[in-house]
C-alpha atoms as a PDB file:
ATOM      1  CA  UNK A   1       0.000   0.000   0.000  1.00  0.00           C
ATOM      2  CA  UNK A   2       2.812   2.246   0.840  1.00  0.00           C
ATOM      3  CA  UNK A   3       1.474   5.408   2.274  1.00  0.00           C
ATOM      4  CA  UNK A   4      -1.526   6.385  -0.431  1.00  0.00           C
ATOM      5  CA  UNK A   5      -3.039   8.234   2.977  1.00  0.00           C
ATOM      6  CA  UNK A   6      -0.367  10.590   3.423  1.00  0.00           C
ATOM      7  CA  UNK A   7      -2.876  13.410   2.999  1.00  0.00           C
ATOM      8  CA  UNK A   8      -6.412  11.255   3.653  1.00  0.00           C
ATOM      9  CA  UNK A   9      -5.222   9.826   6.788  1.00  0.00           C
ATOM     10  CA  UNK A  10      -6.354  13.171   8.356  1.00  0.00           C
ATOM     11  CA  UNK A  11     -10.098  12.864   7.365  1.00  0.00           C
ATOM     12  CA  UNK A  12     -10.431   8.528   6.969  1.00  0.00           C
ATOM     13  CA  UNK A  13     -11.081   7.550  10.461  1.00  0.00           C
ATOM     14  CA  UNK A  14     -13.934  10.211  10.926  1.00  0.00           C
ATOM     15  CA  UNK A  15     -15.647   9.659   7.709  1.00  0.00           C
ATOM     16  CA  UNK A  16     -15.278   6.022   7.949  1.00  0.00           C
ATOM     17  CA  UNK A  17     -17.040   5.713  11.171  1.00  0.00           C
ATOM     18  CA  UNK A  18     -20.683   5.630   9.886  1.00  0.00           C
ATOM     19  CA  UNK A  19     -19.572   2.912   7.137  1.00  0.00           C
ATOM     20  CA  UNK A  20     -18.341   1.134  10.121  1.00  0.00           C
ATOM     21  CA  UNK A  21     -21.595   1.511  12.552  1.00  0.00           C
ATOM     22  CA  UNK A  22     -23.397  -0.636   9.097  1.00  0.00           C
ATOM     23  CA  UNK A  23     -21.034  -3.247   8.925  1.00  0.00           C
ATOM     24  CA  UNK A  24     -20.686  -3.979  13.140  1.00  0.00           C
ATOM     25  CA  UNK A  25     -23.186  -6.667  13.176  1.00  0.00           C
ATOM     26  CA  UNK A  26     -22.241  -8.455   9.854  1.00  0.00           C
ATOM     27  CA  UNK A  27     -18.518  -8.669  10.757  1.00  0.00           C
ATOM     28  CA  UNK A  28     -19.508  -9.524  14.145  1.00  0.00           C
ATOM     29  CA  UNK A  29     -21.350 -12.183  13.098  1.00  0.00           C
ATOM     30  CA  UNK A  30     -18.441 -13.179  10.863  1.00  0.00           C
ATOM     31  CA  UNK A  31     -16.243 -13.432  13.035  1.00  0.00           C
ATOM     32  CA  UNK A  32     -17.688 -15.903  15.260  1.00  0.00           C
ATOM     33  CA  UNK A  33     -15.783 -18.876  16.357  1.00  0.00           C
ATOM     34  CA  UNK A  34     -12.568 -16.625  16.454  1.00  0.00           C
ATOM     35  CA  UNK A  35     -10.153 -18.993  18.000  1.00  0.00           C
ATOM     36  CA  UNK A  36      -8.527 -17.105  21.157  1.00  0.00           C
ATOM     37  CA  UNK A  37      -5.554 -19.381  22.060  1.00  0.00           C
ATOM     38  CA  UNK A  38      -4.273 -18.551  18.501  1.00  0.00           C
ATOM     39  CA  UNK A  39      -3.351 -15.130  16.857  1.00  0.00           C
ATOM     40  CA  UNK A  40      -5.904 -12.669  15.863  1.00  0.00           C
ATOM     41  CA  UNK A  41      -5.200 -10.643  13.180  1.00  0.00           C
ATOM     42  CA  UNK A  42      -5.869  -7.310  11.588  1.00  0.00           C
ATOM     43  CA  UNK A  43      -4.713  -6.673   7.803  1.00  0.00           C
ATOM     44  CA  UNK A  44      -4.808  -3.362   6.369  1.00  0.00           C
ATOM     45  CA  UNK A  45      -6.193  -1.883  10.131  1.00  0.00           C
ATOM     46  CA  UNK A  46      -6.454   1.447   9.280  1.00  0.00           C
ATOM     47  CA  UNK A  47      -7.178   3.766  12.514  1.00  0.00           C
ATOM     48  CA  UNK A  48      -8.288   0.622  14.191  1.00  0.00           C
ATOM     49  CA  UNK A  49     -12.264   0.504  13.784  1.00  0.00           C
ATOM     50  CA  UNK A  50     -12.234  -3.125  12.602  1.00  0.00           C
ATOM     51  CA  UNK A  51      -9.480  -3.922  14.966  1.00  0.00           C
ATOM     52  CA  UNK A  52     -11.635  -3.031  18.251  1.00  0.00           C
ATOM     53  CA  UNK A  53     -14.449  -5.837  16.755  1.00  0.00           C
ATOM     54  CA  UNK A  54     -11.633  -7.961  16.039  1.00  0.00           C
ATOM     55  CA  UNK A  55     -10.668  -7.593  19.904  1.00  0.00           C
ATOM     56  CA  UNK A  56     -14.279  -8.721  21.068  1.00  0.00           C
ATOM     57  CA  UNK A  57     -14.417 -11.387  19.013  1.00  0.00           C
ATOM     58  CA  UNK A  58     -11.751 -12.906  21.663  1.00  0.00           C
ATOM     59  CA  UNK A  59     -11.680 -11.111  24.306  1.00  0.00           C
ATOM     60  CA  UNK A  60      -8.681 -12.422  25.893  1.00  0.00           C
ATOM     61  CA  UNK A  61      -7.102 -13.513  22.594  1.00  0.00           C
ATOM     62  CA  UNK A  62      -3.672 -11.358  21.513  1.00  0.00           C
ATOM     63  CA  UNK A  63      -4.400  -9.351  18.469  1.00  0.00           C
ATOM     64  CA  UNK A  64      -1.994  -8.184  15.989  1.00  0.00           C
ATOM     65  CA  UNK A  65      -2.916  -4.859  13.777  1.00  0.00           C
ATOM     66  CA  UNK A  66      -0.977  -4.653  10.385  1.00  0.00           C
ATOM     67  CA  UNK A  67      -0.888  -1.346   8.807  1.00  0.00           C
ATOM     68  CA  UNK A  68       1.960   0.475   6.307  1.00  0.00           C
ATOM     69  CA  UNK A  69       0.375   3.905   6.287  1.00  0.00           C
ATOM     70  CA  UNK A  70       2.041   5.989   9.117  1.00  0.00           C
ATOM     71  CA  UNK A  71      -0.509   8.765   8.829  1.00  0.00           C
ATOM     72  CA  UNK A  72      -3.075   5.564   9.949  1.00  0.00           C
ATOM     73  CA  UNK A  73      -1.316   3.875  12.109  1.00  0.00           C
ATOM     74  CA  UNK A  74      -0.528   7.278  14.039  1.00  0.00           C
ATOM     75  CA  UNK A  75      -4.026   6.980  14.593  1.00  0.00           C
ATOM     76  CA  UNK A  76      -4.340   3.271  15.312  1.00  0.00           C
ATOM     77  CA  UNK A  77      -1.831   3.368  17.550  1.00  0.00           C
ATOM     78  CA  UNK A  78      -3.076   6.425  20.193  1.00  0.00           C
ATOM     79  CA  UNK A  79      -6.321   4.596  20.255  1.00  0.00           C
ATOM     80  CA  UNK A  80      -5.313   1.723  21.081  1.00  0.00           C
ATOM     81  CA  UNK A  81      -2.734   3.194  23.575  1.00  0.00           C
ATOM     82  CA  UNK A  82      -5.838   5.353  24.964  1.00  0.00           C
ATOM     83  CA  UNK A  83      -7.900   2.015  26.281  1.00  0.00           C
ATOM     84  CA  UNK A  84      -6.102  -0.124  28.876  1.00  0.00           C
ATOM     85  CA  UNK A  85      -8.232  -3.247  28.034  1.00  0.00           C
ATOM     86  CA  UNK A  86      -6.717  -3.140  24.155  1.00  0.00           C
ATOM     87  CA  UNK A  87      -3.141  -1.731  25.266  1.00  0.00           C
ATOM     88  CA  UNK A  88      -2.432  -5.070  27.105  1.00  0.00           C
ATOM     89  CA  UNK A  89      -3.337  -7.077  23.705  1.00  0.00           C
ATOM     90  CA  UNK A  90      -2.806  -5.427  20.393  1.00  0.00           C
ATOM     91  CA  UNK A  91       0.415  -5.108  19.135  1.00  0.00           C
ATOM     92  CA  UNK A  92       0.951  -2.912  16.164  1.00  0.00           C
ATOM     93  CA  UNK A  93       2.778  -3.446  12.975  1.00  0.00           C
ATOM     94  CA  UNK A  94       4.328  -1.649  10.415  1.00  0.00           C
ATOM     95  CA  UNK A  95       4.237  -3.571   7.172  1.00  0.00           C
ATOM     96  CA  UNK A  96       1.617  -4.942   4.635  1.00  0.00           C
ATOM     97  CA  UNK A  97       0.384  -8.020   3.433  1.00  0.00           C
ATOM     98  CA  UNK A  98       2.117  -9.679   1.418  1.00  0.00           C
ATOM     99  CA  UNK A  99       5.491  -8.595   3.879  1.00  0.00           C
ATOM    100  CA  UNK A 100       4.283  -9.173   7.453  1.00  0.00           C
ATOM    101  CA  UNK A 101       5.783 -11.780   9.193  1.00  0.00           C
ATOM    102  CA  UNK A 102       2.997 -14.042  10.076  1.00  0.00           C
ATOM    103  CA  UNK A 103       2.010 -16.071  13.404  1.00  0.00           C
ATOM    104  CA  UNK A 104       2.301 -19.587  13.176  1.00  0.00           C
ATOM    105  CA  UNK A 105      -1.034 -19.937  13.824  1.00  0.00           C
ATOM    106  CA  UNK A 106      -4.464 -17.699  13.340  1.00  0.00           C
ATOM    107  CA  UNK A 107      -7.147 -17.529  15.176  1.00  0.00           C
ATOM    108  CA  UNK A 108      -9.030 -15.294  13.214  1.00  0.00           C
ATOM    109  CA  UNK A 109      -8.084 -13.122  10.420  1.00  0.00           C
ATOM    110  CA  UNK A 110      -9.561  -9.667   9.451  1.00  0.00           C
ATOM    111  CA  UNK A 111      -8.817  -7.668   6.278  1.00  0.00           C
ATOM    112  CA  UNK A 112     -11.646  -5.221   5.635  1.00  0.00           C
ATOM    113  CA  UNK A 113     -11.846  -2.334   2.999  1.00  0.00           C
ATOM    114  CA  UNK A 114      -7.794  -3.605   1.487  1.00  0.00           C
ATOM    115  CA  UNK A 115      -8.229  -6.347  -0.847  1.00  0.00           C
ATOM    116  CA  UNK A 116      -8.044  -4.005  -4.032  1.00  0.00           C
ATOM    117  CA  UNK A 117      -4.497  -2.651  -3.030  1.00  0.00           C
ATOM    118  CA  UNK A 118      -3.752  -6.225  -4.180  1.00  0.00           C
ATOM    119  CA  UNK A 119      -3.251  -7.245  -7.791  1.00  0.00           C
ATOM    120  CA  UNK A 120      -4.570 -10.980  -8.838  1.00  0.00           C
ATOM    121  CA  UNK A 121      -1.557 -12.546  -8.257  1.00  0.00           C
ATOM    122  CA  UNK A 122      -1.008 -10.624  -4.654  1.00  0.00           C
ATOM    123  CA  UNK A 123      -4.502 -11.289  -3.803  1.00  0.00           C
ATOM    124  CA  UNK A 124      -3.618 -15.171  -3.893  1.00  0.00           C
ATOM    125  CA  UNK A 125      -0.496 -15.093  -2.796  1.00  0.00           C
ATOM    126  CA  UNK A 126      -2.192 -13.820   0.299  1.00  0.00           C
ATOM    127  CA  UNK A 127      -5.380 -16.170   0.661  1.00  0.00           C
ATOM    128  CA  UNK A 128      -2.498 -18.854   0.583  1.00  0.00           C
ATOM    129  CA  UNK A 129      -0.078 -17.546   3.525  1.00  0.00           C
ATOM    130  CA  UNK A 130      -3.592 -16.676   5.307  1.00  0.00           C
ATOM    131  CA  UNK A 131      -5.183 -20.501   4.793  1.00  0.00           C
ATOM    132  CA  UNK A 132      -1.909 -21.665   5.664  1.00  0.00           C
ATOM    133  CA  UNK A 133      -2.074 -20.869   9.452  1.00  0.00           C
ATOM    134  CA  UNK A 134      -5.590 -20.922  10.038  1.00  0.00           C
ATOM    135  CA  UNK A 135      -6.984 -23.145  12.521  1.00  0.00           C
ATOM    136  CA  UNK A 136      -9.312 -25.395  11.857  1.00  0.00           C
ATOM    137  CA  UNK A 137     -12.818 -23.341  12.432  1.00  0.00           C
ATOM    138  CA  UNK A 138     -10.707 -20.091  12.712  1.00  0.00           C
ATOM    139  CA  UNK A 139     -12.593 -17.484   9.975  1.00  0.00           C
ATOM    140  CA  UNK A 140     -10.661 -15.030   7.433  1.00  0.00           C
ATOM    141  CA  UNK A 141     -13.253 -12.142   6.962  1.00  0.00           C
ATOM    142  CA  UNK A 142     -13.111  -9.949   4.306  1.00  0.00           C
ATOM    143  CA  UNK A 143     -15.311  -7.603   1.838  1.00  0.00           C
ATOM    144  CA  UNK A 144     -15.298  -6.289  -1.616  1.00  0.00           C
ATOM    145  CA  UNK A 145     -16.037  -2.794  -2.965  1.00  0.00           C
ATOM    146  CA  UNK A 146     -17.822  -2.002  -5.566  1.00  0.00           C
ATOM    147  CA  UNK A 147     -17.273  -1.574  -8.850  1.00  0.00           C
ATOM    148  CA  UNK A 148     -16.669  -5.334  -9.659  1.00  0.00           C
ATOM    149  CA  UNK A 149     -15.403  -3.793 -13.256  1.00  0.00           C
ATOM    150  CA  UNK A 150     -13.237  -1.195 -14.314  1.00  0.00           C
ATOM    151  CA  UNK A 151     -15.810   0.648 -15.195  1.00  0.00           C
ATOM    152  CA  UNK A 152     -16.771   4.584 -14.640  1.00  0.00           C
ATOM    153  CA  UNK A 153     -18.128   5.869 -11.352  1.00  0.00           C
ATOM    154  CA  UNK A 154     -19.307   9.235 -11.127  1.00  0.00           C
ATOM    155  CA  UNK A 155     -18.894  11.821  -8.426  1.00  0.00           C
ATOM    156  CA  UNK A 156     -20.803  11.398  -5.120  1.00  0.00           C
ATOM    157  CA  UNK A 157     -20.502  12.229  -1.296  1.00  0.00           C
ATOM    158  CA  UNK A 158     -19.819   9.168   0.544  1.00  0.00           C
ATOM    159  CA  UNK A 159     -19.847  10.888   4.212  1.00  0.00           C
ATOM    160  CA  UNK A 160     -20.183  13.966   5.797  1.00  0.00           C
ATOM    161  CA  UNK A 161     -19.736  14.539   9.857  1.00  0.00           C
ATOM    162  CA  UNK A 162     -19.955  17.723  11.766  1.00  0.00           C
ATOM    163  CA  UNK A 163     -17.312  18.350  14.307  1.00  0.00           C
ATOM    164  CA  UNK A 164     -17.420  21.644  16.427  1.00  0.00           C
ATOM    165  CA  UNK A 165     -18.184  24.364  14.151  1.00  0.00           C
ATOM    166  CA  UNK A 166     -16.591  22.171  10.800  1.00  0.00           C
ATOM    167  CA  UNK A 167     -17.901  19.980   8.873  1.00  0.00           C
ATOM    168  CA  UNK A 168     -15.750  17.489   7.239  1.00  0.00           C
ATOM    169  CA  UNK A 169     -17.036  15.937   3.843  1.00  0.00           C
ATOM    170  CA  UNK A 170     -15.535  13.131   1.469  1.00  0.00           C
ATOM    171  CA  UNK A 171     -16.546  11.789  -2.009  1.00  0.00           C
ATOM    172  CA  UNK A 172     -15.106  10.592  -5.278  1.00  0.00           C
ATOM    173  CA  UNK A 173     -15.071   9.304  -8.777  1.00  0.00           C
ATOM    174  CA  UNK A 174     -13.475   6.624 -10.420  1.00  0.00           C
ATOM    175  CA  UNK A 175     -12.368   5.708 -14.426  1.00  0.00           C
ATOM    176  CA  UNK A 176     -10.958   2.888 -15.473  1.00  0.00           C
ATOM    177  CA  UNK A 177      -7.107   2.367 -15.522  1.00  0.00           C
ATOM    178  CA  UNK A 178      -6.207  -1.314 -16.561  1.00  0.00           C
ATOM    179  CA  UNK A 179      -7.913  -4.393 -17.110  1.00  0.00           C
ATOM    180  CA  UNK A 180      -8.635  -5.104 -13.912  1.00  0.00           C
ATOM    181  CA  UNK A 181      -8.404  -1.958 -11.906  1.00  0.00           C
ATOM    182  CA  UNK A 182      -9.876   1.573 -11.569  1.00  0.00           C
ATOM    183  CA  UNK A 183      -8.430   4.939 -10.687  1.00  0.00           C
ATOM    184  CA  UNK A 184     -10.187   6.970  -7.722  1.00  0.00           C
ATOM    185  CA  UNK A 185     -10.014  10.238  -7.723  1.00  0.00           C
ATOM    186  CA  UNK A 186     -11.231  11.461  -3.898  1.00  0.00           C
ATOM    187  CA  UNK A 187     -11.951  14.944  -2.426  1.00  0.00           C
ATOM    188  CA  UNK A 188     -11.959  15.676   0.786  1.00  0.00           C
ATOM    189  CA  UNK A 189     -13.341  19.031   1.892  1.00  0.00           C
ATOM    190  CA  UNK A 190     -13.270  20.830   5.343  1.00  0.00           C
ATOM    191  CA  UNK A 191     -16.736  23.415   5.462  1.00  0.00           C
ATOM    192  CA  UNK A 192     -17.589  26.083   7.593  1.00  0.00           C
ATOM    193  CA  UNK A 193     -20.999  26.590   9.338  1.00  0.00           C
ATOM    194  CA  UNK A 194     -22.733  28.220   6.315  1.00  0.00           C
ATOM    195  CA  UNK A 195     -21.525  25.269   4.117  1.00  0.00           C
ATOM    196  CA  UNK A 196     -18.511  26.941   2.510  1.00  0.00           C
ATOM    197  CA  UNK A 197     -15.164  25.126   1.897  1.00  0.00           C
ATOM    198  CA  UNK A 198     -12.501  26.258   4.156  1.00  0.00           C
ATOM    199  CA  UNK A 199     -10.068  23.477   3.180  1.00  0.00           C
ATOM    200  CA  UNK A 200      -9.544  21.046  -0.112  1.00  0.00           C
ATOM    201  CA  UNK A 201      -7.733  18.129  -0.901  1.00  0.00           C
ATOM    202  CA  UNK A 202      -7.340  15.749  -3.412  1.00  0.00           C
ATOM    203  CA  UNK A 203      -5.877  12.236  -3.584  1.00  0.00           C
ATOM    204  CA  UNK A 204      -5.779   9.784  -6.747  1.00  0.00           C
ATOM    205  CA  UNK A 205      -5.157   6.284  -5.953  1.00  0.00           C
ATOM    206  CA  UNK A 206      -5.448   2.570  -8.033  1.00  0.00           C
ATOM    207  CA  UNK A 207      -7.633   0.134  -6.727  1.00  0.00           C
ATOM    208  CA  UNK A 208      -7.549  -3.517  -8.259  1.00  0.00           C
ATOM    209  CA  UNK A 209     -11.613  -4.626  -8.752  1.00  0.00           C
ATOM    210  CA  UNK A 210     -12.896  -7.692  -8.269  1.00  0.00           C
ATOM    211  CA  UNK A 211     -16.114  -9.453  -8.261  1.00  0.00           C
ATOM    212  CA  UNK A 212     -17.976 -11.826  -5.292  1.00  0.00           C
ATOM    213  CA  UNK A 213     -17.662 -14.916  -7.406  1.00  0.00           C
ATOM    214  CA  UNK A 214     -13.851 -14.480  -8.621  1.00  0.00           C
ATOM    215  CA  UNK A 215     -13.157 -13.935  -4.811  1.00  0.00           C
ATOM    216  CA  UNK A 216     -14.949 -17.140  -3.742  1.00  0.00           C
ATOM    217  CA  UNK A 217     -13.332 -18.668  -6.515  1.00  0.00           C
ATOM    218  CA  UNK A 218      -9.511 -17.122  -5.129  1.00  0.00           C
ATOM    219  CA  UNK A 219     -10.652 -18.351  -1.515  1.00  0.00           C
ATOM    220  CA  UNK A 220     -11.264 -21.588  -2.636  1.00  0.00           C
ATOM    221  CA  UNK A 221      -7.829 -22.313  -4.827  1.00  0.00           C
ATOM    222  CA  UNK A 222      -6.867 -21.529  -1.698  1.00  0.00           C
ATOM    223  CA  UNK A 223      -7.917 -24.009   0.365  1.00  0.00           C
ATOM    224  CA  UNK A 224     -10.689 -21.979   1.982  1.00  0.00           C
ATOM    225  CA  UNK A 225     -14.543 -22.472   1.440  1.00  0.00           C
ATOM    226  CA  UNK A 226     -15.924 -19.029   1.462  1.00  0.00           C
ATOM    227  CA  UNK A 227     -19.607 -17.506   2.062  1.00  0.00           C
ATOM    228  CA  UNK A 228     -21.051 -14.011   1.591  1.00  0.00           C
ATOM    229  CA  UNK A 229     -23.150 -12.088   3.612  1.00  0.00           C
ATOM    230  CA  UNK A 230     -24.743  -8.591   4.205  1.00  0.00           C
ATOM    231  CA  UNK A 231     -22.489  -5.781   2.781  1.00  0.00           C
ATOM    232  CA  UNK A 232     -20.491  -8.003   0.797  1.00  0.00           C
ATOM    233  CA  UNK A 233     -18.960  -9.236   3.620  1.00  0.00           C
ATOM    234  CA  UNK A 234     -17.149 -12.578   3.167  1.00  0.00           C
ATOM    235  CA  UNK A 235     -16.648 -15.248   5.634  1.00  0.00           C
ATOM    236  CA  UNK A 236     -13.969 -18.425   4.485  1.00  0.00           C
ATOM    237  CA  UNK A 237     -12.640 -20.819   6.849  1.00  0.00           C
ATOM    238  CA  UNK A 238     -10.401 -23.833   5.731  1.00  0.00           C
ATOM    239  CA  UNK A 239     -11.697 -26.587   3.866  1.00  0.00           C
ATOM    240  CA  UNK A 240     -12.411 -29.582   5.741  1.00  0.00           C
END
């Protein structure tokens, strides 16, 4: 990933948080049968919001949060430092995917909102390191974004959240920019309490697509038998 959020790192953890209130109960419910004797862990954490869920899913299971962006894992990091209960159990990493050094053994394995920073070939090189050191039972839980095609998106607002007298607003478009990926062009926007911009940035990144049933179809060349739920949430554990 390298560190894409040099500049939306400031606004992601805010704006993702009413994404993140939607997708609580399916990933909860995904998660069940996290395996707390093993490693949990969190790929691609981000400021942590999928990494506190990951930490109830076990509560007394050690939980590992992998994230390359410093701008997000500045954030990750003085969360978790803020809450004794998570300070005693997550450790954080610096590093990605495809280079973390993995537990021998997983009790769970989260990777929400990443999977299209990986190419094809990334993508199953990591389904195969993950289904390698999952327990039996343990889940890998996962989603995918639309579009499943490089294909146009047009403008919109995905959030908007008030904060003191600010408001702080993102949104974004996407074109096509390979075979299998898009370009998204995001703007992020800081407004004052009559609505006007104060503050504008812009960020261009590549995200790899890919569709539910090319995923399931990754997962299970893999080893893993996967199933999807509400959001596009995808469960997998290890075949039997």
């Amino acid at each position: 990933m390298g560190d894409e959020y040099r500049v939306s790192g400031e606004f992601l953890h805010l704006l993702s948080e009413p994404a993140w209130r939607a997708l609580h109960t399916p990933v909860a419910e995904a998660l069940r049968d996290a395996v707390g004797s093993a490693t949990l862990l969190d790929v691609g954490a981000g400021s942590g919001l999928g990494t506190e869920g990951l930490a109830s899913a076990a509560p007394e299971g050690e939980v590992v949060a992998v994230e390359p962006s410093p701008a997000l894992r500045a954030v990750l990091l003085s969360r978790v430092a803020a809450r004794p209960d998570l300070r005693r159990r997550i450790t954080v990493v610096a590093a990605d995917a495809l280079g973390v050094d993995l537990p021998v053994s997983l009790g769970a394995v989260l990777a929400m909102n990443m999977i299209g920073h990986l190419d094809r070939a990334g993508r199953r090189a990591f389904l195969r390191r993950v289904a390698e050191r999952l327990v039996p039972g343990a889940p890998l839980v996962l989603n995918v974004q639309p579009p499943a095609e490089p294909t146009p998106v047009p403008f919109s607002i995905f959030s908007a959240v008030a904060v003191g007298r600010h408001t702080y607003e993102g949104g974004g478009s996407a074109e096509p920019s390979g075979p299998d990926s898009v370009t998204w062009r995001m703007r992020y926007r800081v407004l004052d309490a009559n609505g006007d911009p104060l503050r504008e940035e812009h960020v261009d990144y590549r995200w790899h697509v890919v569709s539910v049933e090319v995923l399931l179809a990754e997962l299970s060349e893999a080893g893993l038998v996967g199933e999807i739920g509400p959001l596009d949430v995808v469960r997998a554990v290890r075949r039997p």
